[in-house]
C-alpha atoms as a PDB file:
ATOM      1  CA  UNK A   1      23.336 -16.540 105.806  1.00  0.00           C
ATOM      2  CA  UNK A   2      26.351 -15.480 107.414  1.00  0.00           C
ATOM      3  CA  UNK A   3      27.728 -11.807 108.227  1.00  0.00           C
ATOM      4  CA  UNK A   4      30.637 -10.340 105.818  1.00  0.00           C
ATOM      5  CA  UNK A   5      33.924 -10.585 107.157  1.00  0.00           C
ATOM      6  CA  UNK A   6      35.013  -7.082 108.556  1.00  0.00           C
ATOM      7  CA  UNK A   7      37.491  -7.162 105.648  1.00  0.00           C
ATOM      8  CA  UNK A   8      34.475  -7.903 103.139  1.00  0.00           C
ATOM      9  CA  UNK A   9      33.072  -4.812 104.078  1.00  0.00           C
ATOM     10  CA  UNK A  10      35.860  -2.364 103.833  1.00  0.00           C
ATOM     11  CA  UNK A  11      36.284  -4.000 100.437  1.00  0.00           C
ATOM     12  CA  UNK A  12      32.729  -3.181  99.759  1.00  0.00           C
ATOM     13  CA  UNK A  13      33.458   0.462 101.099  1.00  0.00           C
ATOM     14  CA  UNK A  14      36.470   0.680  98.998  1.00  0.00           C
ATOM     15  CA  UNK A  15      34.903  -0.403  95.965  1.00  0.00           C
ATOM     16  CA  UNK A  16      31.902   1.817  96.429  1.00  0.00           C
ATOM     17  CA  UNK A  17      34.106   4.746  96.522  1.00  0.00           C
ATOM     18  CA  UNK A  18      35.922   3.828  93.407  1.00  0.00           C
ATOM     19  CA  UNK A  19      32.561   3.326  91.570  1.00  0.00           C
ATOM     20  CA  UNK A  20      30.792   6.379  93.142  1.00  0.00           C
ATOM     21  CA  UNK A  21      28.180   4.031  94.142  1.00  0.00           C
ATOM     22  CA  UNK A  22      26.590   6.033  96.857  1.00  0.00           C
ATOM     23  CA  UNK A  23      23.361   3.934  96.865  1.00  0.00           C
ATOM     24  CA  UNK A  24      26.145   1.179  98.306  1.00  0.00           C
ATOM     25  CA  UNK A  25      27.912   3.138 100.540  1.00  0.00           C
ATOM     26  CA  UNK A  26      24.545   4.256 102.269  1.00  0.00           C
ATOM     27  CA  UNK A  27      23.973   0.626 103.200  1.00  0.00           C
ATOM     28  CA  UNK A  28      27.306   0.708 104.579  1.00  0.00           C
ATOM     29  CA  UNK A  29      27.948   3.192 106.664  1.00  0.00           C
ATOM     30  CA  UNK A  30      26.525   3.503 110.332  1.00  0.00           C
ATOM     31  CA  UNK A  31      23.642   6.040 110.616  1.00  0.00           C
ATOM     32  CA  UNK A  32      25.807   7.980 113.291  1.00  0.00           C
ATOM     33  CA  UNK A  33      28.888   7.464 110.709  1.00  0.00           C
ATOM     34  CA  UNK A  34      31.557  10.124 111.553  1.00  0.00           C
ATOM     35  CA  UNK A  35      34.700  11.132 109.446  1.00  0.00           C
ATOM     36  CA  UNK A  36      37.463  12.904 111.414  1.00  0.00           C
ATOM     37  CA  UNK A  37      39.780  14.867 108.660  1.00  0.00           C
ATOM     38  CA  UNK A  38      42.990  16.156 111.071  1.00  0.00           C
ATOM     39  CA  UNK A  39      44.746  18.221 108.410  1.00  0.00           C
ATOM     40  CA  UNK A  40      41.734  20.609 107.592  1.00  0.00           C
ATOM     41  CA  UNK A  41      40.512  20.048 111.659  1.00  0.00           C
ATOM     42  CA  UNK A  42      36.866  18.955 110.116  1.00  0.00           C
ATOM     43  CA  UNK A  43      34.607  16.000 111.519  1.00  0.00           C
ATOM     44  CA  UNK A  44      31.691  14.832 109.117  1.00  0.00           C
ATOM     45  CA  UNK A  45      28.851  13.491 111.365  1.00  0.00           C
ATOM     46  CA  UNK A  46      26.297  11.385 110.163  1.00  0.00           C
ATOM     47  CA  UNK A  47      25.323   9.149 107.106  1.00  0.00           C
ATOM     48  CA  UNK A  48      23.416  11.868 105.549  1.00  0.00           C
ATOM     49  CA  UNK A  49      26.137  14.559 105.714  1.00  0.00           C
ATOM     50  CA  UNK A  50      28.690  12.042 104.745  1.00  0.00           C
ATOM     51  CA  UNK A  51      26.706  11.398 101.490  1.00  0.00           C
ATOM     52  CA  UNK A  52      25.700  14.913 100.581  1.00  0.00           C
ATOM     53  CA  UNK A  53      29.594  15.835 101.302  1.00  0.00           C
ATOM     54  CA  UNK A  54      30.617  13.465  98.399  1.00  0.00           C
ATOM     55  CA  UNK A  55      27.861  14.082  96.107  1.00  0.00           C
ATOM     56  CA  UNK A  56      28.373  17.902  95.889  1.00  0.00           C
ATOM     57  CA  UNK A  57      31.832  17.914  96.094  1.00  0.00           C
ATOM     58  CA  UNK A  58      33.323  19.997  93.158  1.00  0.00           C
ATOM     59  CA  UNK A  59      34.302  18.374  90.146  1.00  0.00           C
ATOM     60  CA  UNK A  60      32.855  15.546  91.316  1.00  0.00           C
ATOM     61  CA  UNK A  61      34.634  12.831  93.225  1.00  0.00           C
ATOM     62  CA  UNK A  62      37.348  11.539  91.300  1.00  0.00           C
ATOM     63  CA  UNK A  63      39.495   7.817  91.052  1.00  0.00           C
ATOM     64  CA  UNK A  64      41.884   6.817  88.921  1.00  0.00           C
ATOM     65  CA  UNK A  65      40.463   5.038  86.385  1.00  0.00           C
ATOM     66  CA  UNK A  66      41.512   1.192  86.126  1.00  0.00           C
ATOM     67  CA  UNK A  67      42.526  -0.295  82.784  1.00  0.00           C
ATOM     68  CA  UNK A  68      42.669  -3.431  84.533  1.00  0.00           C
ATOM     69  CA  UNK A  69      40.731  -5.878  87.249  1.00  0.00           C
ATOM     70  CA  UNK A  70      43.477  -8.439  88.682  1.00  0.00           C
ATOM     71  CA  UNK A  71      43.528  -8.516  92.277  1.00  0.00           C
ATOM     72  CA  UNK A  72      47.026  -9.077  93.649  1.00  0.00           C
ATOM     73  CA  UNK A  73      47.780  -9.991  97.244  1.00  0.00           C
ATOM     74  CA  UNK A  74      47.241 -11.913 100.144  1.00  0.00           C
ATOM     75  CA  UNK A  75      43.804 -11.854 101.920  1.00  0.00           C
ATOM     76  CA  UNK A  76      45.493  -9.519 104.426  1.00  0.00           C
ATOM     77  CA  UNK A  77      46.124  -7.037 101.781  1.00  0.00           C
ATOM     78  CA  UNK A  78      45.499  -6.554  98.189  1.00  0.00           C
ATOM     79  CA  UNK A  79      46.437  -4.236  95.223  1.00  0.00           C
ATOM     80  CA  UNK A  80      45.177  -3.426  91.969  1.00  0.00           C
ATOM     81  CA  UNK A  81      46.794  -3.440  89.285  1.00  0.00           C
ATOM     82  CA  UNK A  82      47.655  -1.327  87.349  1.00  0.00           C
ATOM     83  CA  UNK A  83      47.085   1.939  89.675  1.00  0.00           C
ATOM     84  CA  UNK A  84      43.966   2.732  90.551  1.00  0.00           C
ATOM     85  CA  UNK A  85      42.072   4.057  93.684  1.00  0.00           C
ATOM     86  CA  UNK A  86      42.310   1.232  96.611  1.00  0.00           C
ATOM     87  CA  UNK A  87      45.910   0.280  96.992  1.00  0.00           C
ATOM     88  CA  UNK A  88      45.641  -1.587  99.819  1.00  0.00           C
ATOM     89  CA  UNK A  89      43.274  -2.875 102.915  1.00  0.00           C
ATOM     90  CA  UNK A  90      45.105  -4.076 106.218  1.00  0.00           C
ATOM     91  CA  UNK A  91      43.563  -4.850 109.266  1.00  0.00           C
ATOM     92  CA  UNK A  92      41.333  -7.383 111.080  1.00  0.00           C
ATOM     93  CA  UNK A  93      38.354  -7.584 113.666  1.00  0.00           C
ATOM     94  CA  UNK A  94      36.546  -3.833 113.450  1.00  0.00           C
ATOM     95  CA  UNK A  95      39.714  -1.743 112.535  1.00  0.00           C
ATOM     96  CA  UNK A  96      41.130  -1.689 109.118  1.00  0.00           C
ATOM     97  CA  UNK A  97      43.718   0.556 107.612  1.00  0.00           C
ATOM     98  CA  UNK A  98      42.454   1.600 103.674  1.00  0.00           C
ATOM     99  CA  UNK A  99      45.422   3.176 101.521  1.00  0.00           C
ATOM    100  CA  UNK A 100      44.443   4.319  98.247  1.00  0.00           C
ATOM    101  CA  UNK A 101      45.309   7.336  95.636  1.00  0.00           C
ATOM    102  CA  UNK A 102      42.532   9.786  94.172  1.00  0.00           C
ATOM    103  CA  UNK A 103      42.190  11.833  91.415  1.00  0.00           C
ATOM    104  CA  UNK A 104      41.545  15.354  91.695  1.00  0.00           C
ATOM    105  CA  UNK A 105      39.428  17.334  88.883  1.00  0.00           C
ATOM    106  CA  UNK A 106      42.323  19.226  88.277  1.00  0.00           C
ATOM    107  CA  UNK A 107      44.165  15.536  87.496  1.00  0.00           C
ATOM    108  CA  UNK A 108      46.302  15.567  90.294  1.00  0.00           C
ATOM    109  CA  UNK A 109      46.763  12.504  91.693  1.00  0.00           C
ATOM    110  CA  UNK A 110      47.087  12.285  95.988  1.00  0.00           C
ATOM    111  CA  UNK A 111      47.694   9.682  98.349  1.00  0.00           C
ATOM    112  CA  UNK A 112      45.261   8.881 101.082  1.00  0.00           C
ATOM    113  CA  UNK A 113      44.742   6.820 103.540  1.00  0.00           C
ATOM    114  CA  UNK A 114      42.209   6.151 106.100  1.00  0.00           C
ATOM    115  CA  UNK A 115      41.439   4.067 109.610  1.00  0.00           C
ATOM    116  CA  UNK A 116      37.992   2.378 109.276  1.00  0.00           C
ATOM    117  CA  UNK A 117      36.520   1.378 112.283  1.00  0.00           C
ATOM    118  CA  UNK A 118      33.614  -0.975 112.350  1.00  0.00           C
ATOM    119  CA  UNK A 119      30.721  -1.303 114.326  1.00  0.00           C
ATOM    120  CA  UNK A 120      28.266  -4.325 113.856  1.00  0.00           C
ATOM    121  CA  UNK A 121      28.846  -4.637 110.676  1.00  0.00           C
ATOM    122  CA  UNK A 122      28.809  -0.812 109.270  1.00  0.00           C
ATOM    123  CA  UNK A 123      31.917   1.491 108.959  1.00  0.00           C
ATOM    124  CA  UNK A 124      30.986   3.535 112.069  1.00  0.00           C
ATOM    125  CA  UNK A 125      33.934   5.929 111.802  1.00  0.00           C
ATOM    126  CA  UNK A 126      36.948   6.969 109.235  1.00  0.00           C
ATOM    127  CA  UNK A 127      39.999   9.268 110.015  1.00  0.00           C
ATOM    128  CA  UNK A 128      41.006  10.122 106.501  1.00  0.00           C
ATOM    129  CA  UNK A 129      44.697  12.001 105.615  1.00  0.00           C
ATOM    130  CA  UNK A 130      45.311  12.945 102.088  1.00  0.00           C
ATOM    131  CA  UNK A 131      48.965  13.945 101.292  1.00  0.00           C
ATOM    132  CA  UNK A 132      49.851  16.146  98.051  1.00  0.00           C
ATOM    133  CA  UNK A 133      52.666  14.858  95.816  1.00  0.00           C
ATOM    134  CA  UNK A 134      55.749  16.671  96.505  1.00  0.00           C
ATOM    135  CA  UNK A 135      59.727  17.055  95.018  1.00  0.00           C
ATOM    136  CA  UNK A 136      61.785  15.193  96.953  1.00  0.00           C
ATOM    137  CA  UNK A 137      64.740  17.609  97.936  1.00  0.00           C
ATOM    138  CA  UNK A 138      68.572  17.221  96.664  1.00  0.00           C
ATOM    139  CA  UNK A 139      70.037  16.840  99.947  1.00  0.00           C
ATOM    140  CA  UNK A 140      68.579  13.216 100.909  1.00  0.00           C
ATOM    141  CA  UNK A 141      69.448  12.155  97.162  1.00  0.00           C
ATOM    142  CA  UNK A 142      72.962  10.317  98.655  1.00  0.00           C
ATOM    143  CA  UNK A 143      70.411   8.443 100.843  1.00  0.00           C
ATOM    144  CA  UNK A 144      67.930   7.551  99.122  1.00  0.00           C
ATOM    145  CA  UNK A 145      66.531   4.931  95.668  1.00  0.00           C
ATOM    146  CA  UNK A 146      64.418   7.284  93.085  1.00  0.00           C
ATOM    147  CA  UNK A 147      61.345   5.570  91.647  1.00  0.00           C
ATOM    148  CA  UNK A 148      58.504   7.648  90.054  1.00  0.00           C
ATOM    149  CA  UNK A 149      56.256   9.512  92.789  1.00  0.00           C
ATOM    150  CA  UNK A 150      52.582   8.460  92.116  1.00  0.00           C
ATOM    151  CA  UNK A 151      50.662  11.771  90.166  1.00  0.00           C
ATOM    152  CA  UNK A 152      53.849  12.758  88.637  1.00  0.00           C
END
């Protein structure tokens, strides 16, 4: 049988996340699994402290919840529709970029994204940023096309 693609993996990963499947993401992620979080200056080490980390986080860890399953995209990157945690996977070989938006308990809606590096065949590290939706300010309006900012 032959070995998931790198890409078939961090879809795996992605889709655990969305389904809070931690029994999955266990088989995924490299015993010596480390997440670096740069805004809060944190570093999860380990499969067992990544785990515990997202099954006692407060409120639970939270997706948007999909009303529907079409995949849209090329096999180099992929969206689904409408909104809903994974956005997008990029990437090839053992690095992958993973852009998705989570939902908060307090229903607040953030974009993140994260680098997923792979090592034979397990995510062996993450850097994960998650930004906070924000007003845009009045002065760049002359320079700039509105749409509607995601968790608005």
């Amino acid at each position: 049988m032959a070995e998931p693609s790198g890409r078939a993996i961090v879809e795996r990963y992605a889709r655990a996340l969305q389904d809070k499947d931690f029994d999955a993401l266990a088989l995924l992620l490299a015993d010596d699994y480390v997440d670096e979080l740069p805004q809060s200056g944190e570093r999860v080490r380990g499969r067992a402290n990544a785990l515990a980390y997202l099954r006692s986080y407060p409120g639970g860890v939270g997706t948007i919840e999909p009303t529907s399953a079409r995949l849209v995209g090329a096999e180099d990157r992929w969206v689904l529709t409408p909104m809903f945690a994974p956005l997008r996977i990029e990437g090839s070989g053992d690095v992958y970029t993973y852009v998705g938006a989570v939902r908060y308990a307090t229903g607040e809606t953030w974009q993140m994204i994260q680098i997923v590096e792979l090592r034979q065949g397990k995510i062996a590290t993450t850097t994960s940023w998650f930004a906070a939706p924000f007003e845009a300010p009045e002065w760049r309006a002359p320079y700039v096309e509105r749409f509607p900012a995601m968790g608005a």
